[in-house]
Each structure stands twice: as structure tokens, then as C-alpha cells.
Protein backbone atom coordinates (compact mmCIF):
# COMPACT_ATOMS: atom_id res chain seq x y z
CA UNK A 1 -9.80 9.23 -20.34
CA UNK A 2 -7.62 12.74 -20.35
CA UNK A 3 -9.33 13.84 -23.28
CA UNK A 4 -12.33 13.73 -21.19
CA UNK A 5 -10.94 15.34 -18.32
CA UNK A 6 -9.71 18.01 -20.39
CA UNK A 7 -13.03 18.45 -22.10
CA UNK A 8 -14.98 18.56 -18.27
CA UNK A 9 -11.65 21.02 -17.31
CA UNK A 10 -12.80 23.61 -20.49
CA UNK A 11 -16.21 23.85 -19.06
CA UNK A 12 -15.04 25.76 -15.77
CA UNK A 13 -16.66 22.28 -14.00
CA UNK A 14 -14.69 21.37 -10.98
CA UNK A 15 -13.66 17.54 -11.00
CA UNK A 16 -15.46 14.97 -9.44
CA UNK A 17 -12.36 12.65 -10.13
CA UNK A 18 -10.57 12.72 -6.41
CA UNK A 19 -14.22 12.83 -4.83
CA UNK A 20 -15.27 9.12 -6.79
CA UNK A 21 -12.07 7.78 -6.16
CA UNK A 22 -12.45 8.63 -2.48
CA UNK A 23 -15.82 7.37 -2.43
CA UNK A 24 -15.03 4.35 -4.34
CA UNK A 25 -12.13 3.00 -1.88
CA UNK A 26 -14.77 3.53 1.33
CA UNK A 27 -17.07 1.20 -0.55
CA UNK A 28 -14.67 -1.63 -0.98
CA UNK A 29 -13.42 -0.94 2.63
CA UNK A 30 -16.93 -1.02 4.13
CA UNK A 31 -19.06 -2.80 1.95
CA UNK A 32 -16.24 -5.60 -0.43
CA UNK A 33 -15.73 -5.58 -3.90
CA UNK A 34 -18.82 -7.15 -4.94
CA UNK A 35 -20.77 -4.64 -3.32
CA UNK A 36 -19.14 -1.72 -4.86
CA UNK A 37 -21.58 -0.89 -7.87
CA UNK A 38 -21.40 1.98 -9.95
CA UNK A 39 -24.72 2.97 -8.54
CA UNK A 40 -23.58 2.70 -5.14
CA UNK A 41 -20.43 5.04 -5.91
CA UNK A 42 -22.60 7.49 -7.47
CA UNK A 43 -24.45 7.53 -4.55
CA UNK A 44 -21.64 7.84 -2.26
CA UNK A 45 -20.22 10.24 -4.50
CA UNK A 46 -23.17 12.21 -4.42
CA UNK A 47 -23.58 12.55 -8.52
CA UNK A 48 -24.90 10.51 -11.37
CA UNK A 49 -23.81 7.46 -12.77
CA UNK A 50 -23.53 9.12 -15.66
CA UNK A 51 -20.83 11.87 -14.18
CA UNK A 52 -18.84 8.54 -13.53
CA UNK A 53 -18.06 8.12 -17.27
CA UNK A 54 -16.96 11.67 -17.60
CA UNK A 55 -14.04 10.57 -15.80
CA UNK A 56 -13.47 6.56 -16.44
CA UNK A 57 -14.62 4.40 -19.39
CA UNK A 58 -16.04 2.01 -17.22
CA UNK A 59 -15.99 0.56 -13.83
CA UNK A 60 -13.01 -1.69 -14.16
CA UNK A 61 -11.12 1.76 -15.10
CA UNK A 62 -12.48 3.47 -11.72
CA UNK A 63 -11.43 0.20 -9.56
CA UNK A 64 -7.90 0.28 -11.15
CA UNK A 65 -7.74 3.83 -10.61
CA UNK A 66 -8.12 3.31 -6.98
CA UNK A 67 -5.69 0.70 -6.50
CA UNK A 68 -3.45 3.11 -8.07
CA UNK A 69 -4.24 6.50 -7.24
CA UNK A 70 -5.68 6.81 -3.48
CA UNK A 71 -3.55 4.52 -1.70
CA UNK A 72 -0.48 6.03 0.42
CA UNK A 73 2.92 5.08 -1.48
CA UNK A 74 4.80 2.76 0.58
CA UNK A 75 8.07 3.89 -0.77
CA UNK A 76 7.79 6.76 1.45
CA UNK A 77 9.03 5.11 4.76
CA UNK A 78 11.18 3.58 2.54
CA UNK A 79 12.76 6.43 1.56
CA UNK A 80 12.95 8.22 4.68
CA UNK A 81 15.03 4.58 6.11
CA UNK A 82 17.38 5.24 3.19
CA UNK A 83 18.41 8.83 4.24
CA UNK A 84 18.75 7.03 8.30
CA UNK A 85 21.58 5.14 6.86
CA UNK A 86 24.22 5.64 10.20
CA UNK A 87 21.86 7.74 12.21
CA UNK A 88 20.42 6.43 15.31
CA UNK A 89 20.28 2.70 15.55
CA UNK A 90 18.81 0.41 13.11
CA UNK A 91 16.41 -0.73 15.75
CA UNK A 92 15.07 2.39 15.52
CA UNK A 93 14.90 3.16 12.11
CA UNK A 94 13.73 -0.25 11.48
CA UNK A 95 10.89 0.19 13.74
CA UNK A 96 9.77 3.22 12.26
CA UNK A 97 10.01 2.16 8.71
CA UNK A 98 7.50 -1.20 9.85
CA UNK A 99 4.95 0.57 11.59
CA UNK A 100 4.86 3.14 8.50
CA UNK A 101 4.17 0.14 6.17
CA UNK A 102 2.15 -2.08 8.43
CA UNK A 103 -0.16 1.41 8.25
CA UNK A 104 0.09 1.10 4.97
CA UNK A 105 -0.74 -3.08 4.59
CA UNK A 106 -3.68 -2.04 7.45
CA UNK A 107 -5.67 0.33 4.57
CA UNK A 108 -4.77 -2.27 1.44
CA UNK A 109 -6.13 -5.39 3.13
CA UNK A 110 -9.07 -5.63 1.86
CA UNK A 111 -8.77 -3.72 -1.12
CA UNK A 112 -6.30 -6.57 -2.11
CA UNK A 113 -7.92 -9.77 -1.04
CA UNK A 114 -10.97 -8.39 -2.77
CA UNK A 115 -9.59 -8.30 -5.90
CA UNK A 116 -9.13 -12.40 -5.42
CA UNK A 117 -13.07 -12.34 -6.30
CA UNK A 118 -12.44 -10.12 -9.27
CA UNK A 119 -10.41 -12.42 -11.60
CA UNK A 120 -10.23 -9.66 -14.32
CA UNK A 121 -9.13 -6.86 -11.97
CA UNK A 122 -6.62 -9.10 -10.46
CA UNK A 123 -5.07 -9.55 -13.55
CA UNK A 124 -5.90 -6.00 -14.55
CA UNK A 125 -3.87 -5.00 -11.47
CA UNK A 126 -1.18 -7.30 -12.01
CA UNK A 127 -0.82 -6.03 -15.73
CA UNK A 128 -0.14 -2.59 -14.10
CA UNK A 129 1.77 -3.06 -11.28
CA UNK A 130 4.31 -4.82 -13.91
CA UNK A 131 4.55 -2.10 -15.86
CA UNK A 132 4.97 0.71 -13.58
CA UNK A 133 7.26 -1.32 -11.77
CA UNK A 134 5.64 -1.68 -8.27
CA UNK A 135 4.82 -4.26 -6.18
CA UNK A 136 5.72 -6.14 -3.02
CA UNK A 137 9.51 -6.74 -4.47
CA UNK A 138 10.22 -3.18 -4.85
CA UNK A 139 9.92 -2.80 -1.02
CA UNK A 140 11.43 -5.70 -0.13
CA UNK A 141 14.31 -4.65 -2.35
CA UNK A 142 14.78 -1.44 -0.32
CA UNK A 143 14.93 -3.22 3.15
CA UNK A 144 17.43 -5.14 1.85
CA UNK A 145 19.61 -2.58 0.42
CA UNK A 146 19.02 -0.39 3.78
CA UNK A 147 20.48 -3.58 5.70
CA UNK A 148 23.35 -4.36 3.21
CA UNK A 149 24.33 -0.51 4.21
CA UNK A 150 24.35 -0.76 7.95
CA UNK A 151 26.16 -4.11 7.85
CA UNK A 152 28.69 -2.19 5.87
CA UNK A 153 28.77 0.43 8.88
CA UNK A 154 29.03 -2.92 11.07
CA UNK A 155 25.84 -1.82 12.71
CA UNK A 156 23.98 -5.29 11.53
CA UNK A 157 26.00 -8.24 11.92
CA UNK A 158 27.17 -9.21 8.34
CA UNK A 159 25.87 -13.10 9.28
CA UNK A 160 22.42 -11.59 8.62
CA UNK A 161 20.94 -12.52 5.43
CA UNK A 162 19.72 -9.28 4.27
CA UNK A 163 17.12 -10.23 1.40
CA UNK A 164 15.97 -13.25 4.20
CA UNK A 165 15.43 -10.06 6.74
CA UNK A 166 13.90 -7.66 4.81
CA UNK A 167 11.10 -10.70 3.34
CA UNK A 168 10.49 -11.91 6.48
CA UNK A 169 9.69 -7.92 7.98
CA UNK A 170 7.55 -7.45 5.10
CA UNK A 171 5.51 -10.30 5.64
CA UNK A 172 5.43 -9.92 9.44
CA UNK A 173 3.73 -6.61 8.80
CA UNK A 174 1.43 -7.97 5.96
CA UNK A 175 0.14 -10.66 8.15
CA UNK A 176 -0.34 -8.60 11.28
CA UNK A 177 -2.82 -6.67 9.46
CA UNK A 178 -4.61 -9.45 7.73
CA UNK A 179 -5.10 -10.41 11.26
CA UNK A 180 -6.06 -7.00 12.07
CA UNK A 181 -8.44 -6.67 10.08
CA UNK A 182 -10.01 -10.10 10.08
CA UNK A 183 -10.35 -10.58 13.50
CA UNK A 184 -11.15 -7.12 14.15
CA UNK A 185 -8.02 -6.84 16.63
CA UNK A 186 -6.24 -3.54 17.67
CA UNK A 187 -3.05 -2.13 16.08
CA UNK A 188 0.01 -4.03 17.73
CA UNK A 189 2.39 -2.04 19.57
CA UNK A 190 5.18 -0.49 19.20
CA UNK A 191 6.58 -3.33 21.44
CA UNK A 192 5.26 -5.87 19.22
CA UNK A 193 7.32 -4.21 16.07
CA UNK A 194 10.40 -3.54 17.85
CA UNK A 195 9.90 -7.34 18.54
CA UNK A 196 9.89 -8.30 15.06
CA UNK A 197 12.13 -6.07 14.12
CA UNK A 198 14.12 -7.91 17.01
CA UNK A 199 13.33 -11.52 15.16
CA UNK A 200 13.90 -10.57 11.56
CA UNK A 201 17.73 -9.13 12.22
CA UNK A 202 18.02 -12.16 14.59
CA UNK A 203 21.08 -11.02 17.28
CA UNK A 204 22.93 -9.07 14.62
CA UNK A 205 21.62 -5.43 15.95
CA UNK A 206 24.49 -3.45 17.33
């Protein structure tokens, strides 16, 4: 697959890569999985099928390469409620970090329960997740380790189970935009996060 982006890069050709990939995730979003045809991406690309296999071997490739490529990393918030260790309170940080990822679990949605109809992505996906590391657990990992800290600082009551806390906010935000997007319902507010947020760290906030 470089080889052929290097060979399309020698030609003074400008990429089409970012511009399929773009178009590719507004199919699945708009249209499902199913839907999402190589002849429909070309179309929405505005280029030939052909042009697609300049850039992935074949449409499996170009579906993984969305998964992996075009969605917003989640570790992001994560990393910014890593350097808020002590600062403010960890309402607040909390709070921020959740509505960051449920942003995040809003645009993935249906990208992900698509790939349920798509036994050989799914697995596909799984394969590469594993190997690069990522996934759900990753996350969860961080929340935890962010609330281990501020229980050290005694600003989270050490009764807290930390790895208990950090699932439960994950899934909170997970399920709030299935919902979201199934029922067609508006982003909660902030109120409703600092709620969770609230629920998940039970009484221990200080």
C-alpha cells in the first residue's frame, strides 16, 4: 500500500488518500456499512473506483483505514486529565475529560455497531486494535490511574474503587451516545455529566 503511495507521490499527483477516507466515514455515518460501496465512495469522493486502489488493495483495507485513521484519538482528553493531576477539583477535570470522550463515543457509534454486520471487519478490527494496543481498556486504564493519583492527594476518597469508577464513566458515556444516536436525542448536558461524574466517584469527591 506505501509502495503505491509513493509511486502516485513521484508523479507530482496530489493524494486522494485523506479525501476517500473522509468520504468513506460520511457514508457509514449517513448511509451504514452495508451501504458503503466502493462505487458509492468513489462517488462521494468525487474520482474513480479505480483511483481507490491506488491507495488501498481493496475495500476491507479502506474500511480498516477509517476505523483507524479519521477518528479523533481518545487518549487526548486522557492526556490532558493526566497533566490536571492536583489542579482544580476532580469534579472538574472529570467532567471535562467525559464530555471530551462522550464526543468522541457520539462520532464512533455507528461506525462500531456497523461493523457487527461485517463479521470479517470485526475481526479485522479486532486483529488491529490488539496489536497496536488500543481499545476500550487503554482508556479505562487511564481513568483509573488519574483516580488512584487524586486519592493519593486525598482529593477522592480512597473507599472508591478506582478501576470500578473509571468502567462505570466509560460506559456511562458509551451508552449515552448509543442513545443519542438511536433515538435521535440531543447531547446531554453538562449537568447530566457532572451527574455521572457525581455517581461514578460515589461521595468520595472532596
Amino acid at each position: 500500500m506505501k509502495q503505491k503511495e509513493q509511486t502516485n507521490s513521484t508523479r507530482g499527483r496530489p493524494s486522494r488518500r485523506p479525501e476517500i477516507i473522509a468520504a468513506t466515514e460520511a457514508l457509514i455515518r449517513t448511509r451504514g456499512l452495508a451501504s458503503t460501496t466502493t462505487r458509492a465512495i468513489a462517488e462521494k469522493a468525487g474520482c474513480s473506483e479505480a483511483a481507490l486502489y491506488v491507495h488501498f488493495d481493496n475495500r476491507l483495507n479502506l474500511l480498516l483505514a477509517v476505523l483507524e485513521e479519521s477518528l479523533p484519538d481518545m487518549l487526548f482528553p486522557l492526556k490532558s486529565l493526566e497533566q490536571s493531576i492536583g489542579s482544580r477539583t476532580p469534579q472538574q477535570n472529570v467532567v471535562s475529560a467525559l464530555r471530551a470522550i462522550f464526543s468522541f463515543h457520539e462520532r464512533v457509534v455507528p461506525m462500531l455497531c456497523g461493523l457487527f454486520a461485517d463479521p470479517q471487519l470485526l475481526t479485522a478490527y479486532r486483529e488491529s486494535l490488539a496489536t497496536r494496543n488500543k481499545g476500550p481498556q487503554g482508556a479505562i486504564a487511564r481513568l483509573e490511574r488519574y483516580i488512584s493519583a487524586e486519592q493519593a492527594l486525598g482529593r477522592i476518597h480512597k473507599s472508591i474503587d478506582a478501576e470500578t469508577a473509571a468502567t462505570m464513566l466509560m460506559a456511562s458515556s458509551f451508552f449515552k451516545a448509543f442513545v443519542s444516536k438511536f433515538f435521535g436525542a440531543p447531547t446531554p448536558s453538562a449537568g447530566v455529566f457532572r451527574k455521572i461524574v457525581a455517581a461514578a466517584l460515589a461521595s468520595g469527591l472532596k
